[in-house]
N, C-alpha and C. Protein backbone atom coordinates (compact mmCIF):
# COMPACT_ATOMS: atom_id res chain seq x y z
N UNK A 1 29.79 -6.42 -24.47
CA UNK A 1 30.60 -5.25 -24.24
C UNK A 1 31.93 -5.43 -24.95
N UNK A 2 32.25 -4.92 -25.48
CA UNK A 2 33.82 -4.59 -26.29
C UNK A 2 34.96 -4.28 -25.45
N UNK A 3 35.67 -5.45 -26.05
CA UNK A 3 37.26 -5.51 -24.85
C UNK A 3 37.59 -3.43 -25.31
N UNK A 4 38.47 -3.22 -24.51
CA UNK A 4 38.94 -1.75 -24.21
C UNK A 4 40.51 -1.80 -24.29
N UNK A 5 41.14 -1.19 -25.14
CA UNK A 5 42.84 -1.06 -25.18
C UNK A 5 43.21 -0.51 -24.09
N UNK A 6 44.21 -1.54 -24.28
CA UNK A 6 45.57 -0.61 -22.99
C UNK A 6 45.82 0.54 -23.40
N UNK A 7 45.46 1.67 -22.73
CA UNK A 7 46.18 2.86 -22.71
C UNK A 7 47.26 3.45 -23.74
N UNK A 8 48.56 2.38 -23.53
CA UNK A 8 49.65 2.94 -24.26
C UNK A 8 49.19 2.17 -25.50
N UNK A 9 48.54 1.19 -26.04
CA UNK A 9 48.01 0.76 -27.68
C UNK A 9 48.22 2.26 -28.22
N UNK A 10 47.36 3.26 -27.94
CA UNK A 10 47.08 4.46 -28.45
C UNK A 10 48.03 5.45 -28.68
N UNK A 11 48.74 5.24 -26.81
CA UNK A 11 49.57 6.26 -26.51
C UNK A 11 51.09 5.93 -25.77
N UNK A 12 51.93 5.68 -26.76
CA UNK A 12 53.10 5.03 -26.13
C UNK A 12 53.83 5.09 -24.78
N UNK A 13 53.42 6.80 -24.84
CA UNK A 13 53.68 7.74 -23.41
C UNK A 13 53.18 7.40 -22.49
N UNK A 14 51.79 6.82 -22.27
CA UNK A 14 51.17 7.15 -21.33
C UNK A 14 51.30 6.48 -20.24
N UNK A 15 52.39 4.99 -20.06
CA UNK A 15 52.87 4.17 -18.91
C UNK A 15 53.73 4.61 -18.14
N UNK A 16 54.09 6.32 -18.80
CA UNK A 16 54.97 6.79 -17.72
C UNK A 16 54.40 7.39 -16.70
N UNK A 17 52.74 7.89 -16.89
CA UNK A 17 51.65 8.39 -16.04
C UNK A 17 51.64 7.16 -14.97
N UNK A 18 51.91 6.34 -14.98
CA UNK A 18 51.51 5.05 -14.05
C UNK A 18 52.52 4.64 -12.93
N UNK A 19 53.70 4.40 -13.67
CA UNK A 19 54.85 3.64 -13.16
C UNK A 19 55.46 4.69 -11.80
N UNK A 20 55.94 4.70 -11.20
CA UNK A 20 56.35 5.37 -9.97
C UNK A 20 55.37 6.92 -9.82
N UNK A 21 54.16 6.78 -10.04
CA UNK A 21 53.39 7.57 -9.75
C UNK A 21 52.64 6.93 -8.48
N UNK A 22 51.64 8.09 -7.86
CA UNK A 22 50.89 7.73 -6.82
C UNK A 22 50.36 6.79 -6.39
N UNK A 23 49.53 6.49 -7.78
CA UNK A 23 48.81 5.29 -7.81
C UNK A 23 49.66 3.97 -7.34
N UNK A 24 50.76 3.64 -8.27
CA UNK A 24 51.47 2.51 -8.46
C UNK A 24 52.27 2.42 -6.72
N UNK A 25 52.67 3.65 -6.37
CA UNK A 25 52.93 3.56 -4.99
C UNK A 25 51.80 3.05 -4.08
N UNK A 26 50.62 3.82 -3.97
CA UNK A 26 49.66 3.26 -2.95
C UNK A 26 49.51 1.91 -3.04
N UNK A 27 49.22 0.96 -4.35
CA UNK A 27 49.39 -0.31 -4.66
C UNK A 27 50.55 -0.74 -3.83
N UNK A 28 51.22 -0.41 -3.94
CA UNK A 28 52.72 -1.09 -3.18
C UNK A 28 52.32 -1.07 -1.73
N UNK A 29 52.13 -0.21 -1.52
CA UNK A 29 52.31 -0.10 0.06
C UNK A 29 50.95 -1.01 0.63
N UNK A 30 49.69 -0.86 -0.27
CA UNK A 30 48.57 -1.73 0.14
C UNK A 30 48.89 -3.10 -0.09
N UNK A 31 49.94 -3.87 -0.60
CA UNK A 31 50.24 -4.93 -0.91
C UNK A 31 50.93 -5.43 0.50
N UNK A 32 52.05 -4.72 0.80
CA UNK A 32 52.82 -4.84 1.91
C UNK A 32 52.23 -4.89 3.24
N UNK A 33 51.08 -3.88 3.36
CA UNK A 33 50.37 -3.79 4.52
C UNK A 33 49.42 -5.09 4.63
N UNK A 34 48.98 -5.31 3.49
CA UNK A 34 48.23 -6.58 3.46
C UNK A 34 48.82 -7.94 3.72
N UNK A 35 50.00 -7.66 3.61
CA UNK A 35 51.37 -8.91 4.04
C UNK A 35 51.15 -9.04 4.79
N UNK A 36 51.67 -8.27 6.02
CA UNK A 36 52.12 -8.24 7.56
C UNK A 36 50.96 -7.66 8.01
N UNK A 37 49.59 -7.67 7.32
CA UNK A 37 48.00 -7.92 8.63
C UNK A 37 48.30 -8.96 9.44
N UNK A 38 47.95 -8.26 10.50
CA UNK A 38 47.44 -6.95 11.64
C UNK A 38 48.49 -5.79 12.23
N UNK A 39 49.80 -6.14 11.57
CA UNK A 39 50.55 -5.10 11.89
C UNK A 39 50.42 -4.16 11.11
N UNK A 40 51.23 -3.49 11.76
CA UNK A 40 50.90 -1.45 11.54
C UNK A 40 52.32 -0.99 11.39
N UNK A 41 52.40 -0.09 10.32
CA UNK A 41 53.34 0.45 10.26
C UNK A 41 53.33 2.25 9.93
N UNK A 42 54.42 2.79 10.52
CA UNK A 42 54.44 3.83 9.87
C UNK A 42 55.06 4.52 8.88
N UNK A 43 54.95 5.81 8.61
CA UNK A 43 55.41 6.60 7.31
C UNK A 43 57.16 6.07 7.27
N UNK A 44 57.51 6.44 8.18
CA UNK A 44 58.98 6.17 7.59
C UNK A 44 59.20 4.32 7.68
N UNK A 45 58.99 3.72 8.29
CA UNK A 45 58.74 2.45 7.81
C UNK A 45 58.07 1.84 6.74
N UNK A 46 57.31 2.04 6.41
CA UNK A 46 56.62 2.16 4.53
C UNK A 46 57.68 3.00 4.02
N UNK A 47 58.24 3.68 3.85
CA UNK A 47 59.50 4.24 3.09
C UNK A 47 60.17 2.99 2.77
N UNK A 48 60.86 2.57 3.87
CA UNK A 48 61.68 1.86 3.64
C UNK A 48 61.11 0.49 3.07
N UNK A 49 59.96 -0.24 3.60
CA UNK A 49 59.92 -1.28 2.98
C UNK A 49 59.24 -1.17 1.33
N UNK A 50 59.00 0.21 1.44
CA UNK A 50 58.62 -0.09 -0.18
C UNK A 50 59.77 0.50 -1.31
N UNK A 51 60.96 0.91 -0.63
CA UNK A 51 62.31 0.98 -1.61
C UNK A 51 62.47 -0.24 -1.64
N UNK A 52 62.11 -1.35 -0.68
CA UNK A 52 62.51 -2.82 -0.46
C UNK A 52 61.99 -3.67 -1.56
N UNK A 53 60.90 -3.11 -1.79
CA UNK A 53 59.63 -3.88 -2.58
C UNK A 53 60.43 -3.74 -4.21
N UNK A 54 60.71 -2.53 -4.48
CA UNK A 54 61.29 -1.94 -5.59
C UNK A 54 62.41 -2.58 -6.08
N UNK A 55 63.21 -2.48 -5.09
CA UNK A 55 64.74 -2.75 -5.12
C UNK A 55 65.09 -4.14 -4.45
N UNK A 56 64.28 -5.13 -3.97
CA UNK A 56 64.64 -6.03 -3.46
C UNK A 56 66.15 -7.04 -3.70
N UNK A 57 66.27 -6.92 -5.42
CA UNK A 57 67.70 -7.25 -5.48
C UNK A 57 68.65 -6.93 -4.43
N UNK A 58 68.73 -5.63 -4.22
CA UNK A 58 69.88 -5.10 -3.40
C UNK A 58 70.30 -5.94 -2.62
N UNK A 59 69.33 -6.50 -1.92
CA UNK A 59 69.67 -7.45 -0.55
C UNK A 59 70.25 -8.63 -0.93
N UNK A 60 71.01 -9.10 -0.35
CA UNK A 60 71.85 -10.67 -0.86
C UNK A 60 70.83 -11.49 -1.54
N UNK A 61 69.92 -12.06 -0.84
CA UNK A 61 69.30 -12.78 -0.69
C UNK A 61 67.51 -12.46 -1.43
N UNK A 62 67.70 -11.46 -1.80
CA UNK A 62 66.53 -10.86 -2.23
C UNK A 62 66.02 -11.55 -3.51
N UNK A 63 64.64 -11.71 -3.85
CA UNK A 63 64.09 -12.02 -4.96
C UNK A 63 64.48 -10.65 -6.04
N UNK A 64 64.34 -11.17 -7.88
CA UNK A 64 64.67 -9.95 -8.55
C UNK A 64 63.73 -8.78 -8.34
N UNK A 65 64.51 -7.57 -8.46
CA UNK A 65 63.62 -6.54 -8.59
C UNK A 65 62.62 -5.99 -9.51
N UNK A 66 61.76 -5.05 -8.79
CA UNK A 66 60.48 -5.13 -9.98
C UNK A 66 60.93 -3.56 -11.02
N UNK A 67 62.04 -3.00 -9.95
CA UNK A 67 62.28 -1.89 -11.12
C UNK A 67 63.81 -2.22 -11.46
N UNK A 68 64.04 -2.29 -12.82
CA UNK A 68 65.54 -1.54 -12.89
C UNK A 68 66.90 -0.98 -11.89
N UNK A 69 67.92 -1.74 -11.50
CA UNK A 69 68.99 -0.65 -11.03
C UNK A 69 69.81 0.07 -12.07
N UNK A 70 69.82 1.27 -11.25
CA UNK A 70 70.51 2.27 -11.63
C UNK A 70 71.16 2.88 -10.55
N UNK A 71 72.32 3.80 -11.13
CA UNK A 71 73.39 4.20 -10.24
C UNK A 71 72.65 5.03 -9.00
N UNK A 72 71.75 5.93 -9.32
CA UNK A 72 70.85 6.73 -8.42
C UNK A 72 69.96 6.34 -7.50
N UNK A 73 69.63 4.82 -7.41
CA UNK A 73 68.60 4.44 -6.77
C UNK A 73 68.78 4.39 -5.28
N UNK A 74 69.93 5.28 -4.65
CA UNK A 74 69.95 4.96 -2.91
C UNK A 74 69.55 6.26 -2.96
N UNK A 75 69.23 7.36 -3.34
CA UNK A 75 68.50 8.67 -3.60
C UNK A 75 67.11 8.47 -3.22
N UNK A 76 66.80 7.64 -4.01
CA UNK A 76 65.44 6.90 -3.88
C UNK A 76 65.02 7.44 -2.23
N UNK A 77 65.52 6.40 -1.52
CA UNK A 77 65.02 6.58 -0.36
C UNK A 77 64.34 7.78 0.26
N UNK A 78 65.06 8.86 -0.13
CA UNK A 78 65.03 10.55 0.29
C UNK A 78 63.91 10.68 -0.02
N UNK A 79 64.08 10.54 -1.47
CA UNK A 79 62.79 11.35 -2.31
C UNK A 79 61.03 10.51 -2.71
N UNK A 80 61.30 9.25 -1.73
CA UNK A 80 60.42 8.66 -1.79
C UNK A 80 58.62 9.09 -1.13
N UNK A 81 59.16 9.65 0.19
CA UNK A 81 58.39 10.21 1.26
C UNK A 81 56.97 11.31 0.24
N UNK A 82 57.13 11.63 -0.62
CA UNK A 82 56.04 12.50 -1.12
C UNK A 82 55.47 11.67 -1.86
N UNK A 83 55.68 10.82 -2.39
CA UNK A 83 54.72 9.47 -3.03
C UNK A 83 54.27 8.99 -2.38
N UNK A 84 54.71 8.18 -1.17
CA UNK A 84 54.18 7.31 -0.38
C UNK A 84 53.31 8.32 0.68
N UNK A 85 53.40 9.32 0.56
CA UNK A 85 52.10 10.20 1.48
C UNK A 85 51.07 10.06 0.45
N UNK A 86 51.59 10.40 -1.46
CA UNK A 86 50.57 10.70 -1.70
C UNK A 86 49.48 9.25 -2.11
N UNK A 87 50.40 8.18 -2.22
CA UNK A 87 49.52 6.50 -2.55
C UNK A 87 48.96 6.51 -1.36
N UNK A 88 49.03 6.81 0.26
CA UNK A 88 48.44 6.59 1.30
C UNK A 88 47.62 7.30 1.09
N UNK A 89 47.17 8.06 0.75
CA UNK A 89 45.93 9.09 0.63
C UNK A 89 45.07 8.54 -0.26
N UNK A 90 45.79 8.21 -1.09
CA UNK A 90 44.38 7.89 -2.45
C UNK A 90 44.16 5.98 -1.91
N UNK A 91 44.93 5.49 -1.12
CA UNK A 91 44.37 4.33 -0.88
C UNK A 91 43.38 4.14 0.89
N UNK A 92 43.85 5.67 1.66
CA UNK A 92 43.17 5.92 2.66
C UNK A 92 41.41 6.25 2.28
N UNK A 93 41.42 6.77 1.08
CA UNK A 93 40.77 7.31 0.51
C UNK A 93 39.36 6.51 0.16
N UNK A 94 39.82 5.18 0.07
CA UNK A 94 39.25 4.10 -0.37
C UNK A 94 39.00 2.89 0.39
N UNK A 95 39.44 3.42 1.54
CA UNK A 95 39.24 1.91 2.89
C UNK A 95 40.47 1.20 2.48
N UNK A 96 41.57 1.03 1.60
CA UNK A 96 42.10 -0.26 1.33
C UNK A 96 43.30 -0.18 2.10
N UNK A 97 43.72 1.67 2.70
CA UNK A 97 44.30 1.35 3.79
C UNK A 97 43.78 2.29 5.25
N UNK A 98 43.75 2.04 6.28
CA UNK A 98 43.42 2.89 7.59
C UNK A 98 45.20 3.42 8.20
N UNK A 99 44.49 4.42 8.80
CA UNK A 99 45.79 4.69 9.55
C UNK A 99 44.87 5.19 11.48
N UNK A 100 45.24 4.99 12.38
CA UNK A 100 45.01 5.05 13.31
C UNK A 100 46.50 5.99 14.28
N UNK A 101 46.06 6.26 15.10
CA UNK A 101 47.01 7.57 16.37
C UNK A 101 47.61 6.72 17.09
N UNK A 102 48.63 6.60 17.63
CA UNK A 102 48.91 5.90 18.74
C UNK A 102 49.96 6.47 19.45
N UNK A 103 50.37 6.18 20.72
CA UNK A 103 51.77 7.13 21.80
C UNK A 103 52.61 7.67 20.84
N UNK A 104 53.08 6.22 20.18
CA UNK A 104 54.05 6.90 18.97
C UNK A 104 54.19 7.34 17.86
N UNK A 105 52.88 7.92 17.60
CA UNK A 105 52.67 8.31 16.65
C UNK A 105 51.26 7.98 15.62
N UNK A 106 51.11 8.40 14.08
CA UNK A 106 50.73 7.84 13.05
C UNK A 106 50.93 6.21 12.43
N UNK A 107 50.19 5.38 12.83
CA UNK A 107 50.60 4.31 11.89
C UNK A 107 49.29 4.22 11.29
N UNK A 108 49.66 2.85 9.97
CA UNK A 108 48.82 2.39 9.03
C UNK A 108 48.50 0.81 8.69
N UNK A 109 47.60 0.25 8.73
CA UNK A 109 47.35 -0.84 8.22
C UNK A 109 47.04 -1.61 7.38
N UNK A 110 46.63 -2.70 6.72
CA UNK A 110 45.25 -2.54 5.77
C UNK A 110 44.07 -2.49 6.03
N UNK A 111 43.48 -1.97 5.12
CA UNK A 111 42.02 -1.72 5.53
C UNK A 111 40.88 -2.49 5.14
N UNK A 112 39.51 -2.19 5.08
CA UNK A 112 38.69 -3.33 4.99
C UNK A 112 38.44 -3.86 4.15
N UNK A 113 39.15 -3.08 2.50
CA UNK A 113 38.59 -3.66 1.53
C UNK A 113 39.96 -3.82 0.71
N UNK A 114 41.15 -4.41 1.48
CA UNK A 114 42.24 -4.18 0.97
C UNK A 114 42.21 -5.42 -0.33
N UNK A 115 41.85 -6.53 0.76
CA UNK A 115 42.13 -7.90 0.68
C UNK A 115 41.10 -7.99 -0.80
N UNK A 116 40.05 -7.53 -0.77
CA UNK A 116 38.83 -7.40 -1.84
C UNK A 116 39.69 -6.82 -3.49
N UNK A 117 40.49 -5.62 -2.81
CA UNK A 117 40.70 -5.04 -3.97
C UNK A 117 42.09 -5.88 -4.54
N UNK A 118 42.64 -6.55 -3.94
CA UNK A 118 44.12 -6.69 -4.21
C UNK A 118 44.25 -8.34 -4.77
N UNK A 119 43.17 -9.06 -4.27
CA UNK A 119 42.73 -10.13 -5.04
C UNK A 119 42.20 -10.01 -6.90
N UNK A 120 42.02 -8.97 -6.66
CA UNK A 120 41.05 -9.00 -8.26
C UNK A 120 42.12 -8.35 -8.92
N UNK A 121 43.37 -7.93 -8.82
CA UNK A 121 44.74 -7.68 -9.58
C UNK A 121 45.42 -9.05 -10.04
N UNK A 122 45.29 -9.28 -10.88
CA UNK A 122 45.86 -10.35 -11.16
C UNK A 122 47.13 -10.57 -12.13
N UNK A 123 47.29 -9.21 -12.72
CA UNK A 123 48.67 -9.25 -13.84
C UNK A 123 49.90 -9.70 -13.44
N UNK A 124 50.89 -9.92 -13.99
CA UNK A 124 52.29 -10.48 -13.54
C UNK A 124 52.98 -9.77 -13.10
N UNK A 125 52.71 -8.32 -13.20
CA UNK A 125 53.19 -7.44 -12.48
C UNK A 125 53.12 -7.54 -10.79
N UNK A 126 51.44 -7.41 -10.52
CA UNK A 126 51.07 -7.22 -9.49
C UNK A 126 51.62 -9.01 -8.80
N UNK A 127 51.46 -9.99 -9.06
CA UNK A 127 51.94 -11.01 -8.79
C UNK A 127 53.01 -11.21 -7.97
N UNK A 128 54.07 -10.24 -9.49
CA UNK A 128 55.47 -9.85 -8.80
C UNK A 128 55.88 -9.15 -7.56
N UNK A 129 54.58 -8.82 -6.99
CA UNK A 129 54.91 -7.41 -6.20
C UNK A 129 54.75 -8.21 -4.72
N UNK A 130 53.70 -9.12 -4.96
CA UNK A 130 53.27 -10.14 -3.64
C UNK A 130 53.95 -10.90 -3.68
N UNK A 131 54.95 -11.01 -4.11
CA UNK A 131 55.65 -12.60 -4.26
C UNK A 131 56.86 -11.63 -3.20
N UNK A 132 57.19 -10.32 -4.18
CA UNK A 132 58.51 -9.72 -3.30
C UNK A 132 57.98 -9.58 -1.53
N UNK A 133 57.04 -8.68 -1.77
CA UNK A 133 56.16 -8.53 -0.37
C UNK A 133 55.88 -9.56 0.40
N UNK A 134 55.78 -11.34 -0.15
CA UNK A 134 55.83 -11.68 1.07
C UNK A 134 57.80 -12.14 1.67
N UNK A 135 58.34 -12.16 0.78
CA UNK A 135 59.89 -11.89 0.84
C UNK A 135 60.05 -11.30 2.24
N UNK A 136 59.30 -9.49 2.19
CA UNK A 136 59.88 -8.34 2.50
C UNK A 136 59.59 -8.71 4.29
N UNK A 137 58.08 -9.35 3.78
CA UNK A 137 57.42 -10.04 5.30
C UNK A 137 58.05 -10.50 6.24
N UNK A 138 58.71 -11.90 5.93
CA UNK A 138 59.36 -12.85 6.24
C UNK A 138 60.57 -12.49 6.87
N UNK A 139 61.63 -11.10 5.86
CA UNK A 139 63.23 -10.59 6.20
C UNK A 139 62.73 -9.40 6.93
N UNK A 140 62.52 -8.48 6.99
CA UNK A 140 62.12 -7.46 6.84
C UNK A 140 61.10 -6.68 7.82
N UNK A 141 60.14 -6.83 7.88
CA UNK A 141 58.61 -6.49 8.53
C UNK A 141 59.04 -5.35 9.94
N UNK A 142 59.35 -6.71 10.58
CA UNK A 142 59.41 -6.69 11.78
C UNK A 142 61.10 -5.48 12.52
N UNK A 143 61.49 -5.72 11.71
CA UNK A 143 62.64 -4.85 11.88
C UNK A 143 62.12 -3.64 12.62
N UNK A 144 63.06 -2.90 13.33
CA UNK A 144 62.67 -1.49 14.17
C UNK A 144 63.63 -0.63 12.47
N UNK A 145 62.88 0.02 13.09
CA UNK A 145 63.54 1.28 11.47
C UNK A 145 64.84 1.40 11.62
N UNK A 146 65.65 2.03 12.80
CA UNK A 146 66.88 2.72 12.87
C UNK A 146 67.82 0.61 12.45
N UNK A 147 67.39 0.41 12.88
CA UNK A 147 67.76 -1.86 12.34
C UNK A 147 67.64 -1.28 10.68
N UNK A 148 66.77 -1.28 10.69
CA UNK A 148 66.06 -1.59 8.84
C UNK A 148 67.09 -0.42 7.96
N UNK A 149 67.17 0.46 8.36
CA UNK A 149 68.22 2.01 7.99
C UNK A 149 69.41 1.72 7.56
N UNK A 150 69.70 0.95 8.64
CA UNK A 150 71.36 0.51 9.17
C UNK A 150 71.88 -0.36 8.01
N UNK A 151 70.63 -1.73 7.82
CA UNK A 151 70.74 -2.79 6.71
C UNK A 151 70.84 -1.85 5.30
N UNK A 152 69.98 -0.87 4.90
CA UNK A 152 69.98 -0.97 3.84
C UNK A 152 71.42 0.61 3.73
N UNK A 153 71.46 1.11 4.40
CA UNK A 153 73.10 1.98 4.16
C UNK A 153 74.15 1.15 3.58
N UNK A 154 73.85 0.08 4.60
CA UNK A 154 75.06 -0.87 4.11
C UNK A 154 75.37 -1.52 3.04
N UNK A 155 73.93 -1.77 2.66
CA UNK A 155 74.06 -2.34 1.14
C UNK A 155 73.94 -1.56 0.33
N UNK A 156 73.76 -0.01 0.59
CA UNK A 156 74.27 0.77 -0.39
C UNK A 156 75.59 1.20 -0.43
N UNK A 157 76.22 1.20 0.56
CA UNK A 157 78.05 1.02 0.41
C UNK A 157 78.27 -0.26 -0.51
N UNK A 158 77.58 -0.98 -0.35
CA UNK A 158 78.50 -2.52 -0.59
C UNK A 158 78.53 -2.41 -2.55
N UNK A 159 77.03 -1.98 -2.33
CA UNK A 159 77.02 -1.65 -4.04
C UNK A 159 77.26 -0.68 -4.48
N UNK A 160 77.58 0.03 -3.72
CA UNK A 160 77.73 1.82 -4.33
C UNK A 160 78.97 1.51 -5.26
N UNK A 161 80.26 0.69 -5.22
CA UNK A 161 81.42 0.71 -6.12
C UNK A 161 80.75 -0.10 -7.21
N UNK A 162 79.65 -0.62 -7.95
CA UNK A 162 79.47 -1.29 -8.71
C UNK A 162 79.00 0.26 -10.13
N UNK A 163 78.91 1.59 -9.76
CA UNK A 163 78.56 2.35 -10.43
C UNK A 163 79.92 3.20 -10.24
N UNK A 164 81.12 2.56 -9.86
CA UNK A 164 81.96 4.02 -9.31
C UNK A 164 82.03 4.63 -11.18
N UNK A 165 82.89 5.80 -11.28
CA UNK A 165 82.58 6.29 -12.84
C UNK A 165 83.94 5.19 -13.01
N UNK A 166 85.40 4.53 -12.66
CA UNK A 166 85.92 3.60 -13.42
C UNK A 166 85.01 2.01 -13.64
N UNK A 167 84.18 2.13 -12.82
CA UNK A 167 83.09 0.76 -13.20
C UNK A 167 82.78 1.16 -14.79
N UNK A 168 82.17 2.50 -14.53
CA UNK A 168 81.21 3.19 -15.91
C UNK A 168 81.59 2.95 -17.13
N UNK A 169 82.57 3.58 -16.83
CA UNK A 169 84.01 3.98 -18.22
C UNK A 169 83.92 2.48 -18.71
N UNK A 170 84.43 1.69 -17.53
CA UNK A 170 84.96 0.17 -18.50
C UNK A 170 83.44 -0.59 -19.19
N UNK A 171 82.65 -0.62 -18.96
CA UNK A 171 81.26 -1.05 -18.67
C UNK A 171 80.89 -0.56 -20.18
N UNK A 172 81.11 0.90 -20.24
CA UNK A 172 80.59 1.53 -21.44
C UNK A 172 81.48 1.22 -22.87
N UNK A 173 82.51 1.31 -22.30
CA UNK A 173 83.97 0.55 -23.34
C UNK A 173 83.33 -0.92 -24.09
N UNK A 174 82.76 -1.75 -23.49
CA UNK A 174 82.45 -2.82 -24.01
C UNK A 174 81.12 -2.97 -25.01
């Protein structure tokens, strides 16, 4: 059988179809959930730990991040919620994650074939993502949300003056 090109070989464009799209989200969040098996988390908790996953720099102590900072990225958070419904779907979709009812609500886990599918990823990307995730495990996981909220506001104050526009100005001067 004949090796098969990467995508962008052909089409330079086409890694922007990938990168903070659905897909690349559900990956995230099936990574994370697969961390902290047998716990369960929900929608707005997967929010947050997968801006975590992204952005892990932010945190003092954090391993580097797998995307880029930029001045906009505490936005992120807001506008995250329609990705991460839609990666939960296409990975609900597939067993790799379950979500179950409970008093308080919707939560999610991994599912039966998480561990199956997430083993056979092997790029440095995906590497990167389990290495942050078990990071996120360890600091992170267990946190109650309005805790987890609190942490990361703060470290968006703390860094928010690292983009003020006299940061910019001088930054761009050089």
């Amino acid at each position: 059988m004949e090796a098969v090109a990467p995508i962008w070989s052909s089409n330079p464009e086409a890694w922007k179809r990938v990168f903070n799209s659905p897909i690349e989200c559900g990956l995230r969040i099936a990574i994370i959930l697969s961390e902290i098996y047998p716990e369960e988390r929900d929608l707005q908790q997967l929010i947050q730990l997968d801006y975590l996953l992204v952005h892990s720099s932010d945190m003092d102590d954090g391993p580097p991040s797998v995307h880029p900072q930029h001045p906009y990225r505490a936005s992120e958070l807001h506008l995250r919620r329609p990705l991460v419904e839609q990666g939960l779907a296409m990975m609900l979709s597939k067993s790799i994650v379950e979500c179950s009812v409970t008093p308080s609500g919707i939560v999610y886990r991994a599912g039966t074939w998480s561990l199956a599918f997430l083993n056979d990823l092997q790029s440095a990307y995906t590497q990167h993502l389990k290495l942050s995730a078990k990071w996120i495990a360890s600091k992170y996981a267990l946190m109650p949300t309005q805790e987890l909220a609190s942490k990361l506001k703060s470290q968006f104050q703390q860094w928010g003056a690292e983009f003020s526009p006299t940061t910019l100005a001088l930054t761009e001067s050089h």
